[in-house]
N, C-alpha and C. Protein backbone atom coordinates (compact mmCIF):
# COMPACT_ATOMS: atom_id res chain seq x y z
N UNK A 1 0.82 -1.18 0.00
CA UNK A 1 0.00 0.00 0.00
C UNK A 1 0.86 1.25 0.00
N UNK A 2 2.08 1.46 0.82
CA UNK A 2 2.73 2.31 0.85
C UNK A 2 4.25 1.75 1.52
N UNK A 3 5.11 2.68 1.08
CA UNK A 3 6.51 2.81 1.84
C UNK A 3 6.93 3.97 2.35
N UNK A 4 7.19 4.55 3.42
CA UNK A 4 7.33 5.43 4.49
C UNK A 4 8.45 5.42 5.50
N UNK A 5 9.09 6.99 5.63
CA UNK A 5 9.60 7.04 6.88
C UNK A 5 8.99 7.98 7.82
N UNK A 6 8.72 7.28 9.37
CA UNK A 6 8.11 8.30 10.34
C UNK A 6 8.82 9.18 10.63
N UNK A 7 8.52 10.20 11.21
CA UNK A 7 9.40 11.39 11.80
C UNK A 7 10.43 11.04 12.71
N UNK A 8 11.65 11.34 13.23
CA UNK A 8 12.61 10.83 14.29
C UNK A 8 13.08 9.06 13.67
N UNK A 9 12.86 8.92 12.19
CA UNK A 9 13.23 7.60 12.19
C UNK A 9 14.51 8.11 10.82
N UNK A 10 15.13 7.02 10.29
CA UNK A 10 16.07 7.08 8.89
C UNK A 10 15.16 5.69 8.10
N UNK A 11 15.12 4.97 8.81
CA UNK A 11 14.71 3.96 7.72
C UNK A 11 13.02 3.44 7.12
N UNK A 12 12.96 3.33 6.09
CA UNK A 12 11.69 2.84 5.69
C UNK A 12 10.82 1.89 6.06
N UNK A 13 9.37 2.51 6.63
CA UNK A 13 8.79 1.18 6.57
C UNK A 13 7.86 0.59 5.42
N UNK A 14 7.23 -0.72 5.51
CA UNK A 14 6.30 -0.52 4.57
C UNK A 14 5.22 -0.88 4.82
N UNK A 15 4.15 -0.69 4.51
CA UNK A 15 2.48 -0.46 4.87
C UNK A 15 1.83 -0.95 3.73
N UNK A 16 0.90 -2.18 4.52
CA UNK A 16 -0.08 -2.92 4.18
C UNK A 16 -1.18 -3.07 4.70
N UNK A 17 -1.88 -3.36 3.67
CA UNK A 17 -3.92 -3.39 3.91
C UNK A 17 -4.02 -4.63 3.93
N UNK A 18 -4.95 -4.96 4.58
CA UNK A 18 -5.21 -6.54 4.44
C UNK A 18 -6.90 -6.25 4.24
N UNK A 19 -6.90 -7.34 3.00
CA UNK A 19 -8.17 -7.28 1.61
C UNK A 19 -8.94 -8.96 2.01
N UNK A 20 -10.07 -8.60 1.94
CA UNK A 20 -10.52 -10.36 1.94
C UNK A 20 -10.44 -10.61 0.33
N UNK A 21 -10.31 -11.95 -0.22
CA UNK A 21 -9.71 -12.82 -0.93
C UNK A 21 -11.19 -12.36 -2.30
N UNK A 22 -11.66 -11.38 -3.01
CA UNK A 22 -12.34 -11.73 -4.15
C UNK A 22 -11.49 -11.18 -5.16
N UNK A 23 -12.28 -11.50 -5.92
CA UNK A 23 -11.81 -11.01 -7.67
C UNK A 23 -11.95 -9.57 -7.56
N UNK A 24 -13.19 -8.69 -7.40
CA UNK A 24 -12.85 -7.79 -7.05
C UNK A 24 -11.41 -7.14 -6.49
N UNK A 25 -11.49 -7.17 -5.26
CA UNK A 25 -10.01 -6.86 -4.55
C UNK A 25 -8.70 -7.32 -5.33
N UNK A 26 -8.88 -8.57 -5.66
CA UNK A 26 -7.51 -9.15 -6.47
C UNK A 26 -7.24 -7.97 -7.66
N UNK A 27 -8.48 -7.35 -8.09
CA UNK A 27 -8.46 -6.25 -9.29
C UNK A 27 -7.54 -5.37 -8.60
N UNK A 28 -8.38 -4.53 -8.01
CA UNK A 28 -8.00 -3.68 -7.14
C UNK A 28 -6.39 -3.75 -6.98
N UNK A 29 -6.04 -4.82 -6.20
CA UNK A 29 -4.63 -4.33 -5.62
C UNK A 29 -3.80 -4.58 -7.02
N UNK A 30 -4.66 -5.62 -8.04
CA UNK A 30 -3.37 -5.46 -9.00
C UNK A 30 -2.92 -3.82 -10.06
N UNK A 31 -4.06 -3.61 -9.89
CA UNK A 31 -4.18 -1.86 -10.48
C UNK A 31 -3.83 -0.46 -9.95
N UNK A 32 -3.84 -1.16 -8.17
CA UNK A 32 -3.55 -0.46 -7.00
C UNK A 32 -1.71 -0.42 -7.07
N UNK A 33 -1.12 -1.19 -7.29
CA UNK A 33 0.19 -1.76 -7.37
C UNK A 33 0.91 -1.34 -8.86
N UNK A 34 0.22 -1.36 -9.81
CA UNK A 34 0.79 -0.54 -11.28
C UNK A 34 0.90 0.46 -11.02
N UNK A 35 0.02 1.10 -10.31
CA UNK A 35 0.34 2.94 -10.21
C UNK A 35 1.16 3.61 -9.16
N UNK A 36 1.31 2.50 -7.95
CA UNK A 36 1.95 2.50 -7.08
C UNK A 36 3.55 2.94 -7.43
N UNK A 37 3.80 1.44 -8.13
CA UNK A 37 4.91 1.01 -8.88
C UNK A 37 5.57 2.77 -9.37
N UNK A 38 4.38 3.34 -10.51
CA UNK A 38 4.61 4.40 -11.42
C UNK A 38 5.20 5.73 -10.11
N UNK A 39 4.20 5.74 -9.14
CA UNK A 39 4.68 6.66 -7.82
C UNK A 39 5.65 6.62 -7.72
N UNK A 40 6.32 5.53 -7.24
CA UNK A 40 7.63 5.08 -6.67
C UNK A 40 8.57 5.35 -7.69
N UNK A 41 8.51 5.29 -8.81
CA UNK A 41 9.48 5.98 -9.93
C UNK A 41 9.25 7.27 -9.84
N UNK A 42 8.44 8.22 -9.65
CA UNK A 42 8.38 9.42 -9.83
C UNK A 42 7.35 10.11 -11.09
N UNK A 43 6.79 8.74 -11.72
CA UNK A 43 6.00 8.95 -12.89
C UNK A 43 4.77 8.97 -12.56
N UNK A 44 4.35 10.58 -11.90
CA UNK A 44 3.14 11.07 -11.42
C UNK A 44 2.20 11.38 -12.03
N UNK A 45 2.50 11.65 -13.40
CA UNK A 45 1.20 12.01 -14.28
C UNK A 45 0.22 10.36 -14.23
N UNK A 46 1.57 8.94 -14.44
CA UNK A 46 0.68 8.08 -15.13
C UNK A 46 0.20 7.56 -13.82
N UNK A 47 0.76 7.89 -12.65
CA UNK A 47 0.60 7.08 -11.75
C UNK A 47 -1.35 7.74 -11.16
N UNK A 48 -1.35 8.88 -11.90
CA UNK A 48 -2.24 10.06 -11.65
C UNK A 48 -3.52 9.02 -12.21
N UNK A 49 -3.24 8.67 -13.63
CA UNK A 49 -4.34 8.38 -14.29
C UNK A 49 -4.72 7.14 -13.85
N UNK A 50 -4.08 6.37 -12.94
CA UNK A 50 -4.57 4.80 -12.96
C UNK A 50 -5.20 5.20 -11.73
N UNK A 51 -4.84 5.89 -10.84
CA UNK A 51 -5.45 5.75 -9.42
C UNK A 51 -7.04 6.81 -9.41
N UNK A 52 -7.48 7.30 -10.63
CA UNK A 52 -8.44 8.42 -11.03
C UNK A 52 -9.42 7.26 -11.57
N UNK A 53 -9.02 5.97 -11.68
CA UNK A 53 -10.20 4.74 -12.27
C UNK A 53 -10.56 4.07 -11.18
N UNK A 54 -9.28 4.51 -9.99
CA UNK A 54 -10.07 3.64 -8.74
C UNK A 54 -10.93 4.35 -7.41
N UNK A 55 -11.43 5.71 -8.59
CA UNK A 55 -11.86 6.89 -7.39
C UNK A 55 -12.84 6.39 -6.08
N UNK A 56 -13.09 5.09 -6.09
CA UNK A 56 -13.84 4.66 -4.87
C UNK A 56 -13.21 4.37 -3.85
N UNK A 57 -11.88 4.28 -4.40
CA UNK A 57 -10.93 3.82 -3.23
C UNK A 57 -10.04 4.70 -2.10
N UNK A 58 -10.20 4.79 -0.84
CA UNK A 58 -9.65 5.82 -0.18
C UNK A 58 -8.45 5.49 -0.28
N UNK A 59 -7.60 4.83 -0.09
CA UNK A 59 -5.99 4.87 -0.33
C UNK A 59 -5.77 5.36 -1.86
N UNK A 60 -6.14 5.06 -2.51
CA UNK A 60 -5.71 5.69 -4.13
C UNK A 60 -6.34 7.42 -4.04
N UNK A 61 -7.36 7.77 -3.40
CA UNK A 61 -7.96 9.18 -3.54
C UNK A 61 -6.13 9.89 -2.32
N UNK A 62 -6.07 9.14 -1.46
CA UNK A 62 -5.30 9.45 -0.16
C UNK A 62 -3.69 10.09 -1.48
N UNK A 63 -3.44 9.16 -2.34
CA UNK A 63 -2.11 8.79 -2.98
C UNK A 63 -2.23 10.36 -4.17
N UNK A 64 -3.40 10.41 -4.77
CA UNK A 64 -3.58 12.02 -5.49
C UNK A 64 -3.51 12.67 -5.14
N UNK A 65 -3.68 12.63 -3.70
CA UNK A 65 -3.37 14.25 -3.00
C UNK A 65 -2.20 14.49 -2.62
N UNK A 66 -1.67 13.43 -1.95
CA UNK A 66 -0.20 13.43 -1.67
C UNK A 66 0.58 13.98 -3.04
N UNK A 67 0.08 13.45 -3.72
CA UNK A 67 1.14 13.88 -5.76
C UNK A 67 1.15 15.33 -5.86
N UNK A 68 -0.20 15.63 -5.59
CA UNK A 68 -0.17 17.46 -5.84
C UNK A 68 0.78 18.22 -4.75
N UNK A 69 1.49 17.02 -3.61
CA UNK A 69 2.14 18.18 -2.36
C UNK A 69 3.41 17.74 -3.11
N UNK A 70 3.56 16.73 -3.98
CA UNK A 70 4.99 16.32 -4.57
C UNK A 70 5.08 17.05 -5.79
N UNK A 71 4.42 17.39 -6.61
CA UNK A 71 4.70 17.83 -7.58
C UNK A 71 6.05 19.45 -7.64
N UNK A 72 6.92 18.79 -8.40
CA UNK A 72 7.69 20.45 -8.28
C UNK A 72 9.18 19.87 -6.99
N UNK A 73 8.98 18.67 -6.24
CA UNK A 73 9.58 18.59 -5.48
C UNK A 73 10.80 18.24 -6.08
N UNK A 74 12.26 18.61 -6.06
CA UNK A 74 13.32 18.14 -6.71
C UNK A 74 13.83 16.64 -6.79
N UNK A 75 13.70 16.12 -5.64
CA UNK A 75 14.47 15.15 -5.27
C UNK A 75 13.18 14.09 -4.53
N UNK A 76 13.31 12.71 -5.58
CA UNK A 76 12.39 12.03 -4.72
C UNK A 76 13.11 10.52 -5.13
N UNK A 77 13.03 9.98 -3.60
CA UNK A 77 13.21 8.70 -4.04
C UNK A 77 12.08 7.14 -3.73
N UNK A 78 10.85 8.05 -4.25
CA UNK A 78 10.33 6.49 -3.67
C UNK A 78 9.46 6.96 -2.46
N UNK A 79 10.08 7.10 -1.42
CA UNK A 79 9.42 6.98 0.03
C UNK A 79 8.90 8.55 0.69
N UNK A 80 7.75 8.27 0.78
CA UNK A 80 7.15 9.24 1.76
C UNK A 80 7.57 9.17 2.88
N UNK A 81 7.72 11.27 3.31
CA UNK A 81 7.95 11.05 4.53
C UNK A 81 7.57 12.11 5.71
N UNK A 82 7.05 11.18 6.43
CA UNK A 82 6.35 11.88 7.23
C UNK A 82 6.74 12.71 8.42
N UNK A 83 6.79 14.11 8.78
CA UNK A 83 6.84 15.13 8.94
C UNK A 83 6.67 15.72 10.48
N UNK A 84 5.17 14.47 10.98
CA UNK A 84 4.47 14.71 11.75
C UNK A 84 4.26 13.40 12.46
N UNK A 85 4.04 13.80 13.68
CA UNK A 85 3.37 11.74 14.38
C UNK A 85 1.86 11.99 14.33
C-alpha cells in the first residue's frame, strides 16, 4: 500500500492493507500496485491516471493528493515522509 519514513526515524517502513480474498479486490490491488509502482518511480502524471479509475478507493484518492504536495519537489526517491506523528 505504501513505503514510508516516520518522523525521528532514517529507515523505511512498509504499509499494508489486508483485503478479503475476491476477484474484485484481487483487481483492485493489482491496479492499486501498477500505479503504485509508477509513484515510486516518480511517474506522477501516469501514476495520476490509474489511481483516477479507482476513485472509490480511499488509499488511491489518499495517494492524489499526496502527488499534488509532490509535484515540483526536486528530489524524490520512492518513500514518503512523514513530517508529523
Amino acid at each position: 500500500m505504501d513505503e514510508v519514513i516516520v518522523k525521528g526515524k532514517s529507515k523505511s517502513v512498509k504499509i499494508y492493507e489486508p483485503l478479503e480474498t475476491t476477484s474484485e479486490n484481487e483487481q483492485l490491488k493489482e491496479t492499486y500496485e501498477e500505479a503504485f509502482t509508477l509513484y515510486q518511480r516518480g511517474d506522477f502524471k501516469e501514476a495520476m491516471k490509474i489511481w483516477k479509475t479507482l476513485d472509490q478507493d480511499k488509499t488511491s484518492q489518499m495517494m492524489m493528493e499526496r502527488i499534488s504536495e509532490l509535484k515540483g519537489k526536486e528530489k524524490w526517491n520512492g518513500v514518503w515522509e512523514w513530517k508529523e506523528k
